[in-house]
C-alpha atoms as a PDB file:
ATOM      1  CA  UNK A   1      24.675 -11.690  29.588  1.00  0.00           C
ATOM      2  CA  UNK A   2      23.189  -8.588  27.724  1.00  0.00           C
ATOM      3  CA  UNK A   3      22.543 -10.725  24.973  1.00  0.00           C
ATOM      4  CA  UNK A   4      20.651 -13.129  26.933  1.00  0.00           C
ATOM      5  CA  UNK A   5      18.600 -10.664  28.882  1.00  0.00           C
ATOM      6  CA  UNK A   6      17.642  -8.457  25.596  1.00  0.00           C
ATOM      7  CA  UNK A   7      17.032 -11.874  23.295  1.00  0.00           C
ATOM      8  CA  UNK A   8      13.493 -12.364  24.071  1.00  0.00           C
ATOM      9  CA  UNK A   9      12.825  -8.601  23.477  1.00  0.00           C
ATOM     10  CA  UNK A  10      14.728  -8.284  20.151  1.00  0.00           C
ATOM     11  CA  UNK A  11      12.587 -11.896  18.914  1.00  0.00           C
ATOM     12  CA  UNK A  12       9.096 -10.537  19.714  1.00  0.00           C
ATOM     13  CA  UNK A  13      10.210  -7.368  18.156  1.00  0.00           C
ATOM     14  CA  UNK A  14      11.223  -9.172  15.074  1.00  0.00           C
ATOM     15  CA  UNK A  15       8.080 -11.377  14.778  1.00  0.00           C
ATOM     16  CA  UNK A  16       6.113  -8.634  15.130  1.00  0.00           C
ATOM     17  CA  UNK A  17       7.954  -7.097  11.887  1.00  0.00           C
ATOM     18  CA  UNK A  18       7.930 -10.341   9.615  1.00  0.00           C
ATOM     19  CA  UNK A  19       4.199 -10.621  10.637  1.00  0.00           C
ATOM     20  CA  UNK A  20       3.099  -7.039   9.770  1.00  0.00           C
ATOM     21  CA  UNK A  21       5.350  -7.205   6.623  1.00  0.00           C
ATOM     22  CA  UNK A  22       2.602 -10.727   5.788  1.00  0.00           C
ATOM     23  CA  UNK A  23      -0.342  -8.227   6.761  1.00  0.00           C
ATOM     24  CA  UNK A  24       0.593  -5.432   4.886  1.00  0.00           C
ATOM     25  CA  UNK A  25       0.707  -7.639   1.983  1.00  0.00           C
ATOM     26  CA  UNK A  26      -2.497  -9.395   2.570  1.00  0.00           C
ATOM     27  CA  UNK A  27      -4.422  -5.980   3.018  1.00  0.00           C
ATOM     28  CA  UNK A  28      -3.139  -4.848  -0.627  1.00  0.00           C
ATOM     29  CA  UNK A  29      -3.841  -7.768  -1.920  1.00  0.00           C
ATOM     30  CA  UNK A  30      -7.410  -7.918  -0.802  1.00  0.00           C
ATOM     31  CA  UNK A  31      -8.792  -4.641  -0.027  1.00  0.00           C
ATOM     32  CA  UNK A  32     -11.948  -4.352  -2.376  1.00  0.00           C
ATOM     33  CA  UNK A  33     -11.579  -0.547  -1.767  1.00  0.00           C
ATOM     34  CA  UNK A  34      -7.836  -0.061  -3.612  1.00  0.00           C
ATOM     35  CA  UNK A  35      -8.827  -2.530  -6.219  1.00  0.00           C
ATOM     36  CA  UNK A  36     -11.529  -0.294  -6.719  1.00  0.00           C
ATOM     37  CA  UNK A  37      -9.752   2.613  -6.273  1.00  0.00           C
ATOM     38  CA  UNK A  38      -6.558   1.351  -8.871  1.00  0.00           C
ATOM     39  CA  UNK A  39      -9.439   0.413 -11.145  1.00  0.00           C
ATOM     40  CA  UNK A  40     -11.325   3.775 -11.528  1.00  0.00           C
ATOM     41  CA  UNK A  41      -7.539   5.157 -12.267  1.00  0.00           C
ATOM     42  CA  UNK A  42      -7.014   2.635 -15.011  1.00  0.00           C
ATOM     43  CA  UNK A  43     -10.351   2.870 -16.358  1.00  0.00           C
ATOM     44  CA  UNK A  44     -10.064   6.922 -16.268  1.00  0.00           C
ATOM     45  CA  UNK A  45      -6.741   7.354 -17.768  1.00  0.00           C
ATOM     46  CA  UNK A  46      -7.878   4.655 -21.300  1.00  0.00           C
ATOM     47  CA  UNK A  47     -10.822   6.934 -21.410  1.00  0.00           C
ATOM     48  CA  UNK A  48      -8.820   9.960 -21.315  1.00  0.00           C
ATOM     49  CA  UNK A  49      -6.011   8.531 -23.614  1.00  0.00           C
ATOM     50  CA  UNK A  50      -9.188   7.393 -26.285  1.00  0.00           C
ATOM     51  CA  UNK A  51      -7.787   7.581 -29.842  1.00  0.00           C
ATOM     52  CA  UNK A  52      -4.292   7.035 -28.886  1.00  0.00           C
ATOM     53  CA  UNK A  53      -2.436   3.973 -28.816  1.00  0.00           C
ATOM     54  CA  UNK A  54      -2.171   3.919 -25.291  1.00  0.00           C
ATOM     55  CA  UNK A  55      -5.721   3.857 -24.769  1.00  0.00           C
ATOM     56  CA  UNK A  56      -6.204   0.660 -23.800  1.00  0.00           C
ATOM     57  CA  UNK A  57      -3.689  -0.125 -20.789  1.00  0.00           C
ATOM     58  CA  UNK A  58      -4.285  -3.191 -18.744  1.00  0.00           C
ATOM     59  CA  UNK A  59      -1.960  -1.919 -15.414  1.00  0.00           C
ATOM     60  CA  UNK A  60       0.446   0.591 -14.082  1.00  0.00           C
ATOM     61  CA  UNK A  61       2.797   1.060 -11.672  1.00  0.00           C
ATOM     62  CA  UNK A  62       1.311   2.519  -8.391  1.00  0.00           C
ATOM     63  CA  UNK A  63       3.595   5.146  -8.365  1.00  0.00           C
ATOM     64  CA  UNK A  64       1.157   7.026 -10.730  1.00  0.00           C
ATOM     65  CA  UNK A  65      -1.067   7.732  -7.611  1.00  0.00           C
ATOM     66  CA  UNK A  66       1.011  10.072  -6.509  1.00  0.00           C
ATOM     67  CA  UNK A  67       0.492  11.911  -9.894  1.00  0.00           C
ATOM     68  CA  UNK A  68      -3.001  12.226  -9.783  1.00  0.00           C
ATOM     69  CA  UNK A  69      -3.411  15.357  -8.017  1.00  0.00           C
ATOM     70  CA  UNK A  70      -0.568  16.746 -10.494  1.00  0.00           C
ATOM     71  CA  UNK A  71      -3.339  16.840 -13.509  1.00  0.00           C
ATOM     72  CA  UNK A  72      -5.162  19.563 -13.151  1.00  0.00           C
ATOM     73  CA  UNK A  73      -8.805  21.034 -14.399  1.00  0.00           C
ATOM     74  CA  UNK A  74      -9.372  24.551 -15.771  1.00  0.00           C
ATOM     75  CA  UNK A  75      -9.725  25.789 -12.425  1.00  0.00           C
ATOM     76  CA  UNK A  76      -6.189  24.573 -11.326  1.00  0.00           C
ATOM     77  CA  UNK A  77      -7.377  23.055  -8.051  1.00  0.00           C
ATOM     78  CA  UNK A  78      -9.253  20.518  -9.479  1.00  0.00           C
ATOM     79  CA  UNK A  79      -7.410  17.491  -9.702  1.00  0.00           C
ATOM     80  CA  UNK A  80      -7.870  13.985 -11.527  1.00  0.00           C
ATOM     81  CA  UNK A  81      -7.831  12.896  -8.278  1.00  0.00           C
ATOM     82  CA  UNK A  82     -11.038  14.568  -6.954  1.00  0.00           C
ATOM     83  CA  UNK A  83     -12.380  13.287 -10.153  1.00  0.00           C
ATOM     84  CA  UNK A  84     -11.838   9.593  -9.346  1.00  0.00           C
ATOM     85  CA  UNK A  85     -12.752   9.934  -5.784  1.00  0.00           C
ATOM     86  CA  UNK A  86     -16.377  11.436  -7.133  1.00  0.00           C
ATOM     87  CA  UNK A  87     -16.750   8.872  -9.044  1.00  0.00           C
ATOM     88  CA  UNK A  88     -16.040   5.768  -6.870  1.00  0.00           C
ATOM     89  CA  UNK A  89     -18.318   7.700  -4.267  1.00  0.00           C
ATOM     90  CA  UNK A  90     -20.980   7.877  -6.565  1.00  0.00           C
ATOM     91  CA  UNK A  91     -20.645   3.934  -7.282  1.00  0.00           C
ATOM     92  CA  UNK A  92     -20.017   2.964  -3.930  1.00  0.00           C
ATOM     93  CA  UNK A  93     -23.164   5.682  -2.592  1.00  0.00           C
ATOM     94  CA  UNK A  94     -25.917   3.654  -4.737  1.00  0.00           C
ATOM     95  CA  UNK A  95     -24.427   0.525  -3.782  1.00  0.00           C
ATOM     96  CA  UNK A  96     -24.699   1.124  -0.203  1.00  0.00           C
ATOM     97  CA  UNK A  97     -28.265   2.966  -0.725  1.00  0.00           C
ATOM     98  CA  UNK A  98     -29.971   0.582  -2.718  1.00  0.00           C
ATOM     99  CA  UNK A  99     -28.992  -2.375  -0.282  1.00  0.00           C
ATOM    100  CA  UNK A 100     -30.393  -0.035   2.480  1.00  0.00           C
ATOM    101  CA  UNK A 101     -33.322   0.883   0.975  1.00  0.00           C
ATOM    102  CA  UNK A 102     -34.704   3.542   2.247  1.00  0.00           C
ATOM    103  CA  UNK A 103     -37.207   5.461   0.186  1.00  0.00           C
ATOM    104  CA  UNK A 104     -36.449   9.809   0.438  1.00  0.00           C
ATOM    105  CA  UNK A 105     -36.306  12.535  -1.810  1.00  0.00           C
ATOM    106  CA  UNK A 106     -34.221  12.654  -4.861  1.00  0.00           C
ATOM    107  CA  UNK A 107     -32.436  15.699  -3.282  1.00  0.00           C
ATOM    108  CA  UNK A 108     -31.935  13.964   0.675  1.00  0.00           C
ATOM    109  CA  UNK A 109     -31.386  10.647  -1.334  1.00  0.00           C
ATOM    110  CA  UNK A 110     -28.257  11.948  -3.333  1.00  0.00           C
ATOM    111  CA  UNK A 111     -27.086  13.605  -0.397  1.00  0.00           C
ATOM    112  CA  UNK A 112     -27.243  10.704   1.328  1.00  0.00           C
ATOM    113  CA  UNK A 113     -25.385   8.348  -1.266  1.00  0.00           C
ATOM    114  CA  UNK A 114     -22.648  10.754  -1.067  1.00  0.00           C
ATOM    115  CA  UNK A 115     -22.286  11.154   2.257  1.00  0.00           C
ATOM    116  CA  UNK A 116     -21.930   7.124   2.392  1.00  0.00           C
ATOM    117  CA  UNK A 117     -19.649   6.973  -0.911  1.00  0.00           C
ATOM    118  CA  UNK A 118     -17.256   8.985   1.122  1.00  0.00           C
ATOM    119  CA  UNK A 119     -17.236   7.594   4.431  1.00  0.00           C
ATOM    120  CA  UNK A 120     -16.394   4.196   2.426  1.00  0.00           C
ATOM    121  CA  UNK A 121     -13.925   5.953   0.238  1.00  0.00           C
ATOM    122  CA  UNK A 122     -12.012   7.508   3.419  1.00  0.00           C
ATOM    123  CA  UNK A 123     -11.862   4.432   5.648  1.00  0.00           C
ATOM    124  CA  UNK A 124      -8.983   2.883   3.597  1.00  0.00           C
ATOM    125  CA  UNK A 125      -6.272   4.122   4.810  1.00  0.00           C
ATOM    126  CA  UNK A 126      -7.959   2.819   8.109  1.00  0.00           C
ATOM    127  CA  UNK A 127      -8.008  -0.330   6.342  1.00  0.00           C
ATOM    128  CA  UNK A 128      -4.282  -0.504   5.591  1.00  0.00           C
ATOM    129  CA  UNK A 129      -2.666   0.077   8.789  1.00  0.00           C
ATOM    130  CA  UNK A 130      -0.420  -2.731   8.316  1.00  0.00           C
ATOM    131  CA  UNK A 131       0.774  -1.003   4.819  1.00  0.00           C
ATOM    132  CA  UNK A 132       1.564   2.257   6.382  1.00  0.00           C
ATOM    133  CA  UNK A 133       3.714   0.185   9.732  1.00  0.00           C
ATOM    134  CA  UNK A 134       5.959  -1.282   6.724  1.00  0.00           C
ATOM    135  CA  UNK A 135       5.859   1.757   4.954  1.00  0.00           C
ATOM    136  CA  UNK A 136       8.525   2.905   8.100  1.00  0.00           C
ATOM    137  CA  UNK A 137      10.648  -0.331   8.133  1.00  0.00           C
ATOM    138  CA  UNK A 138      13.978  -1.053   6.448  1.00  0.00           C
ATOM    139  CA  UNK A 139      14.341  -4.677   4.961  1.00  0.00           C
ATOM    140  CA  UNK A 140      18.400  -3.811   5.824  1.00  0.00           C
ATOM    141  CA  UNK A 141      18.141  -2.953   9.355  1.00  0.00           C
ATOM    142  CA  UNK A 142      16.001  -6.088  10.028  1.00  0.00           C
ATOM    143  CA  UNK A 143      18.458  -8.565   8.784  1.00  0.00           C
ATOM    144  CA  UNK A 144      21.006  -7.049  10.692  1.00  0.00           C
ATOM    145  CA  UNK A 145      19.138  -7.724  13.542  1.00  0.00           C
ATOM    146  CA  UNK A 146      18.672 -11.311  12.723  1.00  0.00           C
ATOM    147  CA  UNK A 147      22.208 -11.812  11.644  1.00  0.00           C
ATOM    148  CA  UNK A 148      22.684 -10.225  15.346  1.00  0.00           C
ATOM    149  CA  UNK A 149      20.888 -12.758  16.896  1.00  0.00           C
ATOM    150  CA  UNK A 150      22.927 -15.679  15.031  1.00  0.00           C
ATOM    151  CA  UNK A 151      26.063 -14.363  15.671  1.00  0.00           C
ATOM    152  CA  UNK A 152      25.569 -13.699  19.384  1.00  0.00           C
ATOM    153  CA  UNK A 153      24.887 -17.375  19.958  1.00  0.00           C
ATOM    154  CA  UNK A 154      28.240 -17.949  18.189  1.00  0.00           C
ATOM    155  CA  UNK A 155      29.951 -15.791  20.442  1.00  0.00           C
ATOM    156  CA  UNK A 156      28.313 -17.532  23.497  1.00  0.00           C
ATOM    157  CA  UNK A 157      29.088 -20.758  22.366  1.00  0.00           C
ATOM    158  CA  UNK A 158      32.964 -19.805  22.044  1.00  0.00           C
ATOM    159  CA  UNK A 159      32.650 -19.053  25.641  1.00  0.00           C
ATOM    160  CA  UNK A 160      30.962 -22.030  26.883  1.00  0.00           C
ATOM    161  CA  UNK A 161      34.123 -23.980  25.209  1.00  0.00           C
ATOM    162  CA  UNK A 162      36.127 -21.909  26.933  1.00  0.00           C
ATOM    163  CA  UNK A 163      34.613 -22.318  30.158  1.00  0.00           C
ATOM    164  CA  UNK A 164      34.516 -25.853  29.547  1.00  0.00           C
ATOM    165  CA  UNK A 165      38.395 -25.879  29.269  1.00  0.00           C
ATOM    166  CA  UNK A 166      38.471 -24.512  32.933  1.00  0.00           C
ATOM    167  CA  UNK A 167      35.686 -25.947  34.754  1.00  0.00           C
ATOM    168  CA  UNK A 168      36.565 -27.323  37.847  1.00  0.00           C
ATOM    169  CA  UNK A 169      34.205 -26.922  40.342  1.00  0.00           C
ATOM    170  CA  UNK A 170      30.576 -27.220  40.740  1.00  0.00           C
ATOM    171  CA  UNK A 171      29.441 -23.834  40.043  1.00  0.00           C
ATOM    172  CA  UNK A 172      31.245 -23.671  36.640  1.00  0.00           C
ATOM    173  CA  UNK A 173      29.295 -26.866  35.493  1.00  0.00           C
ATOM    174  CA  UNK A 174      26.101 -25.414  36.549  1.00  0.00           C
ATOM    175  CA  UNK A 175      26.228 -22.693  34.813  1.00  0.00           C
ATOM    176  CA  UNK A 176      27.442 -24.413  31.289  1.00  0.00           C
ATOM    177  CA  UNK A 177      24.394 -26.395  31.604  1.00  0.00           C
ATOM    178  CA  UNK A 178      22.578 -23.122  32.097  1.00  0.00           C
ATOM    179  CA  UNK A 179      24.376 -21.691  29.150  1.00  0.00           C
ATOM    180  CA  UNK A 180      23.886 -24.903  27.075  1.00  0.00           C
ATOM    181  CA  UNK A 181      20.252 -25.026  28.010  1.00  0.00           C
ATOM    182  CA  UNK A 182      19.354 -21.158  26.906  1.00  0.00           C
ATOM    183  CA  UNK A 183      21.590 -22.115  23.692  1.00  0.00           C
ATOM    184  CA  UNK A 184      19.625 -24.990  22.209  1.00  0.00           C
ATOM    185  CA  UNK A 185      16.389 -22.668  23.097  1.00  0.00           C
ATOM    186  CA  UNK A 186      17.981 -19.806  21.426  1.00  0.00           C
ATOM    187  CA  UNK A 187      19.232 -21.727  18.701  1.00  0.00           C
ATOM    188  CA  UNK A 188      15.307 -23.050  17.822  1.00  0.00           C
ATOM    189  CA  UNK A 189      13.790 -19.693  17.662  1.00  0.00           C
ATOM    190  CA  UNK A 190      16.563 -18.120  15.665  1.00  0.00           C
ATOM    191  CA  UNK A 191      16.041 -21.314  13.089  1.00  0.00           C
ATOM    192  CA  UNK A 192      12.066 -20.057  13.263  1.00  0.00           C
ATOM    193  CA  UNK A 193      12.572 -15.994  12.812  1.00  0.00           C
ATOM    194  CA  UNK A 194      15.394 -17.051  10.125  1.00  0.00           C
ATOM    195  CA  UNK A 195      12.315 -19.018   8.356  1.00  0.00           C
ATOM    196  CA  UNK A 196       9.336 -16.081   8.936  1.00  0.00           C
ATOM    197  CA  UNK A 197      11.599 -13.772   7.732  1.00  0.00           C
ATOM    198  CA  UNK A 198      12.172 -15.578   4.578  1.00  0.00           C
ATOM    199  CA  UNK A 199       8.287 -15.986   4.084  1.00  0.00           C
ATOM    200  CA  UNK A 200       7.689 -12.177   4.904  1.00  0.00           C
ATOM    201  CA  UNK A 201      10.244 -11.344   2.262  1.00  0.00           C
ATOM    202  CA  UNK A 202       9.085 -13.088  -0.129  1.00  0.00           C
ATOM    203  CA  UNK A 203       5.385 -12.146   0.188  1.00  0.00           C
ATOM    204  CA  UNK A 204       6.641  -8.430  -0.403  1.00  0.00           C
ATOM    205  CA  UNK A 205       8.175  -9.523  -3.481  1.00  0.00           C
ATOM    206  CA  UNK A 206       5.474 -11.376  -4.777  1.00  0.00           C
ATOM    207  CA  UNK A 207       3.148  -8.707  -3.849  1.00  0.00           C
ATOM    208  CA  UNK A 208       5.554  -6.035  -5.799  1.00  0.00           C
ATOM    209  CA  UNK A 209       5.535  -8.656  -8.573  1.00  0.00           C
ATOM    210  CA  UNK A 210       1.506  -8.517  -8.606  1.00  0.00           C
ATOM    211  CA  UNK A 211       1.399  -4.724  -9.186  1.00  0.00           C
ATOM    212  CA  UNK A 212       4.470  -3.834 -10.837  1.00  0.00           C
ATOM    213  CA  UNK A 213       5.349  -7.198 -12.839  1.00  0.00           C
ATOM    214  CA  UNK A 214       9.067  -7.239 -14.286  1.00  0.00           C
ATOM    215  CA  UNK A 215      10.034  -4.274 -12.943  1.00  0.00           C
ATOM    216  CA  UNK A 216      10.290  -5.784  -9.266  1.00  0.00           C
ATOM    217  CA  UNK A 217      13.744  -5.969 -10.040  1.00  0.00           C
ATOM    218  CA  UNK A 218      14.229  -2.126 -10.666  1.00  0.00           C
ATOM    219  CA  UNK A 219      12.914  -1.308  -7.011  1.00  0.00           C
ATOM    220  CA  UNK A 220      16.098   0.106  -5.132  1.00  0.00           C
ATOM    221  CA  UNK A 221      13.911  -0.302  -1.542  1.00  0.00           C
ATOM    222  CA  UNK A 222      12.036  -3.923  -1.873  1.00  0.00           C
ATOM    223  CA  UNK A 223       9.352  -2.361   0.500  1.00  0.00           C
ATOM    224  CA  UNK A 224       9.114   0.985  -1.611  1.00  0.00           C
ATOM    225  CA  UNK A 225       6.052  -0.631  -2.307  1.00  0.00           C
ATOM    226  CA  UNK A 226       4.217   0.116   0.934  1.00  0.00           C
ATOM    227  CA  UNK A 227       6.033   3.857   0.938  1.00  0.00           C
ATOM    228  CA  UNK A 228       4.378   4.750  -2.248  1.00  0.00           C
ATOM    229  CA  UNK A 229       1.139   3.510  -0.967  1.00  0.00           C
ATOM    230  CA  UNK A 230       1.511   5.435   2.476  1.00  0.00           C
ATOM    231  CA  UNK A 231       2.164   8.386   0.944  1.00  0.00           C
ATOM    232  CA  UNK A 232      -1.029   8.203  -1.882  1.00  0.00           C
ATOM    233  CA  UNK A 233      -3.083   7.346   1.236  1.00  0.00           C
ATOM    234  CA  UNK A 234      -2.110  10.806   2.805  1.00  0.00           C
ATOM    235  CA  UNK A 235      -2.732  12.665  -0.093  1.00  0.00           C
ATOM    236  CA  UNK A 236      -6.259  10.447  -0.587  1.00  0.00           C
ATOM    237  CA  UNK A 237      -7.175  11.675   2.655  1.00  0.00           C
ATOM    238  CA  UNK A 238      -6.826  15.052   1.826  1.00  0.00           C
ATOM    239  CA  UNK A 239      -8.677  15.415  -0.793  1.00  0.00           C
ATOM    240  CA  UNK A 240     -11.786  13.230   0.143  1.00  0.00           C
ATOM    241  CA  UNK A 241     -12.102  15.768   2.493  1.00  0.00           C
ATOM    242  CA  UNK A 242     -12.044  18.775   0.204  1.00  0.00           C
ATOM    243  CA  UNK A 243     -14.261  16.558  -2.040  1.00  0.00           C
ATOM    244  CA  UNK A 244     -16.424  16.270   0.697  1.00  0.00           C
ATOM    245  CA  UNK A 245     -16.495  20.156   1.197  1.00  0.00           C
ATOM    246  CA  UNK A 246     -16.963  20.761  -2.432  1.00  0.00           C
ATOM    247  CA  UNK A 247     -20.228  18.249  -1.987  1.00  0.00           C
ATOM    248  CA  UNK A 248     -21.826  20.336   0.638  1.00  0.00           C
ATOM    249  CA  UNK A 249     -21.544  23.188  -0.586  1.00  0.00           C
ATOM    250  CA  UNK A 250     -22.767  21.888  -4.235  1.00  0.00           C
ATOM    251  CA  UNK A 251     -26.747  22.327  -4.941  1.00  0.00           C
ATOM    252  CA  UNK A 252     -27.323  18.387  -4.719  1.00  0.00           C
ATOM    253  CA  UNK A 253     -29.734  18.617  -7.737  1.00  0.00           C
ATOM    254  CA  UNK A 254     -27.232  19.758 -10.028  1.00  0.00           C
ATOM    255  CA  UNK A 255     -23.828  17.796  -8.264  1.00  0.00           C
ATOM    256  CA  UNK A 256     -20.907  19.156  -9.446  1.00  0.00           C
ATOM    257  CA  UNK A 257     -19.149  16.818 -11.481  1.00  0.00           C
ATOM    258  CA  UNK A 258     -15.273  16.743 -12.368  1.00  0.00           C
ATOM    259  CA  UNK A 259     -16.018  15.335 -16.590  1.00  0.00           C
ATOM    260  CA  UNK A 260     -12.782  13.556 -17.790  1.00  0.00           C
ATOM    261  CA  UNK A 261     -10.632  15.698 -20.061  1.00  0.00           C
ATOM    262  CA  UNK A 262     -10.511  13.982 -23.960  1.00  0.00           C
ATOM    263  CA  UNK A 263      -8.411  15.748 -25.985  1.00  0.00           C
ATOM    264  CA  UNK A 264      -5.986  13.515 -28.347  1.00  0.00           C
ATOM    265  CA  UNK A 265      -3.801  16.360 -28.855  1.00  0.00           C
ATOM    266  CA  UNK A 266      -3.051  16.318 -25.362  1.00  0.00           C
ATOM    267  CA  UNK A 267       0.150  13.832 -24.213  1.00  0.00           C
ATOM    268  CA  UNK A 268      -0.754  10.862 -23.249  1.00  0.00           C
ATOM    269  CA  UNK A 269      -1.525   9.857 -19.160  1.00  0.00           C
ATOM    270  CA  UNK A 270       0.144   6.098 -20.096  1.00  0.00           C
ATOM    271  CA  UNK A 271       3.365   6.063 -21.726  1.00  0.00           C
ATOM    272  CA  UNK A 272       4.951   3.112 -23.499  1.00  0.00           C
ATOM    273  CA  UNK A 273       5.915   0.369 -20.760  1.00  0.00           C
ATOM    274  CA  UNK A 274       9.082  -1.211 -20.455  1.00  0.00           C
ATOM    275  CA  UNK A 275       6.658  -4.403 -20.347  1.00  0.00           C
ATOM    276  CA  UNK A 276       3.397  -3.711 -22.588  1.00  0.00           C
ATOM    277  CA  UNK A 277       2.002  -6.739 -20.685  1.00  0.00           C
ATOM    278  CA  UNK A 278       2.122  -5.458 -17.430  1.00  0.00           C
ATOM    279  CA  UNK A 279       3.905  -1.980 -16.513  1.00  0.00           C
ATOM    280  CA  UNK A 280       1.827   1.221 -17.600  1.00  0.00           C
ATOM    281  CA  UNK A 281       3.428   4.530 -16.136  1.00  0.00           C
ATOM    282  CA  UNK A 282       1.767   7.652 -15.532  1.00  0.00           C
ATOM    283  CA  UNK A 283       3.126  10.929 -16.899  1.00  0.00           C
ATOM    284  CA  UNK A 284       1.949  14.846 -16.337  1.00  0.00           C
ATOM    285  CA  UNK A 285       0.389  17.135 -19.234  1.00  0.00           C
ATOM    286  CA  UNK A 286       2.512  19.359 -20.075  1.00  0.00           C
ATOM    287  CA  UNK A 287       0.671  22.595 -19.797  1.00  0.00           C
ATOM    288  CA  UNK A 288      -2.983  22.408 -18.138  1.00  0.00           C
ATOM    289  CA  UNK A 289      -5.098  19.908 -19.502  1.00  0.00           C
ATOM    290  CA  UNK A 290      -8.804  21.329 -20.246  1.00  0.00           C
ATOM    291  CA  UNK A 291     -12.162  19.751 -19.366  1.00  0.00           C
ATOM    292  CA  UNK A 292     -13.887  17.864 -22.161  1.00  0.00           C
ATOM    293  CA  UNK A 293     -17.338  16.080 -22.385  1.00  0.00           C
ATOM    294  CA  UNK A 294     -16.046  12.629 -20.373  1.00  0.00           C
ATOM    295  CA  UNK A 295     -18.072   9.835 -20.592  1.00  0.00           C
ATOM    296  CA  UNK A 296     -20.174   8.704 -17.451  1.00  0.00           C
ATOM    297  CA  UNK A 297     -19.649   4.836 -17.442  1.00  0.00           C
ATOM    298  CA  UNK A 298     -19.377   4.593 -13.730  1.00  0.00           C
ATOM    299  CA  UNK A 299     -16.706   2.608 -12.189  1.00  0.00           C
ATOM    300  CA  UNK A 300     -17.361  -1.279 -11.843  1.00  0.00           C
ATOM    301  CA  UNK A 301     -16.201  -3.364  -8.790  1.00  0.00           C
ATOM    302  CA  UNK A 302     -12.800  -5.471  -8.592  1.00  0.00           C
END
């Protein structure tokens, strides 16, 4: 009976799970803002590996977003980090402006595009709720619960046969064609959260296929994924708002700008990849990288 009276609970909870497992997956998949974002990383770490073999990198696993604020400037607060988050704001503050508009200053003007580059640049972890949700479920737990579900109706059917065996009155028939009715109903939506779940888990793997290629298989949590994206979106959040600190306190006519350290003495930000074709990993300096003259190519758009 506890089964019965806790089965619609434990289904809605469960379709609720499979479908914000499909969302997460969706919002990583399309969110211009972290293709931007995972773009401006890529972009910064050839032009900081320039000379090198490993210059040229075509992905990496996201994992290295959690080693961005590890590389540090001269200053040793100053992150590469900070330096990527200037830069999409920079992009995505002209963008914004010159669809607006609206003729100021040069000084209120660059202000301005700031201001908006940031408020863009900060809304995505707004964007990925349904990333950080998964981020806090376990793909074991919630096959328990289905296999739960399935084996409870086994259980009640073993009764029903049972009861079946004794019936001999009215009220015993009654309720096996109670029992049989809630079965067949029970029996249909476990066949349908069986089926979502399968869809749910395999969008997470194709979606850990799309950023991580081969290595998919290495992944000891198959929604580590959406854990290493919930915790870069914490640490993104801190820093766009020290960025925007830094940006108001910063004469607007001379910005301060975070150049991209070039030094091919320095060990390389991309490492060989287990797959050259897909995997590029991120690795520390060892020691504190210095400031060069980086180039100025500003990020492009996903």
């Amino acid at each position: 009976m506890l089964y019965m009276a806790n089965f619609e609970s434990e289904v809605e909870y469960l379709k609720k799970s499979f479908q914000t497992l499909e969302n997460a997956c969706e919002e990583l998949r399309t969110s211009r803002m972290f293709l931007k974002l995972l773009e401006a990383v890529l972009k910064t770490g050839n032009r900081m590996n320039v000379g090198t073999n490993r210059g040229d990198a075509h992905a990496f696993k996201l994992d290295t977003l959690l080693k961005l604020v590890d590389v540090k400037g001269a200053d040793g607060k100053t992150t590469l980090l900070h330096f990527v988050v200037q830069e999409i704001i920079r992009t995505e503050g002209a963008r914004l402006s010159d669809a607006d508009q609206t003729q100021s200053s040069t000084v209120n003007e660059d202000a301005r595009c700031r201001k908006l580059g940031l408020q863009v640049v900060s809304s995505l972890s707004s964007e990925l709720t349904n990333v950080k949700k998964a981020a806090a479920m376990d793909s074991e737990v919630l096959n328990s619960d289905v296999l739960k579900l399935s084996r409870g109706i086994e259980n009640i059917s073993d009764v029903l046969r049972l009861n079946e065996k004794m019936a001999s009155d009215e009220s015993l028939e009654k309720f096996s064609e109670s029992m049989n009715k809630f079965m067949k109903m029970a029996e249909e939506e476990i066949i349908r959260i069986q089926a979502h779940e399968s869809v749910a888990l395999s969008l997470v793997k194709e979606i850990t296929e799309y950023f991580h290629g081969n290595s998919t298989k290495e992944e000891a949590h198959p929604f580590r994924i959406f854990m290493v994206v919930r915790d870069f979106l914490t640490v993104l959040e801190r820093v766009c708002k020290e960025v925007g600190m830094i940006n108001e306190r910063t004469v607007v006519s001379s910005a301060h700008k975070f150049p991209v350290p070039v030094n091919p003495m320095m060990q390389p930000v991309f490492p060989v990849p287990v797959n050259p074709m897909m995997s590029h990993s991120f690795a520390g300096f060892q020691g504190r990288p210095r400031y060069g003259s980086g180039s100025d190519d500003e990020t492009a758009s996903p």
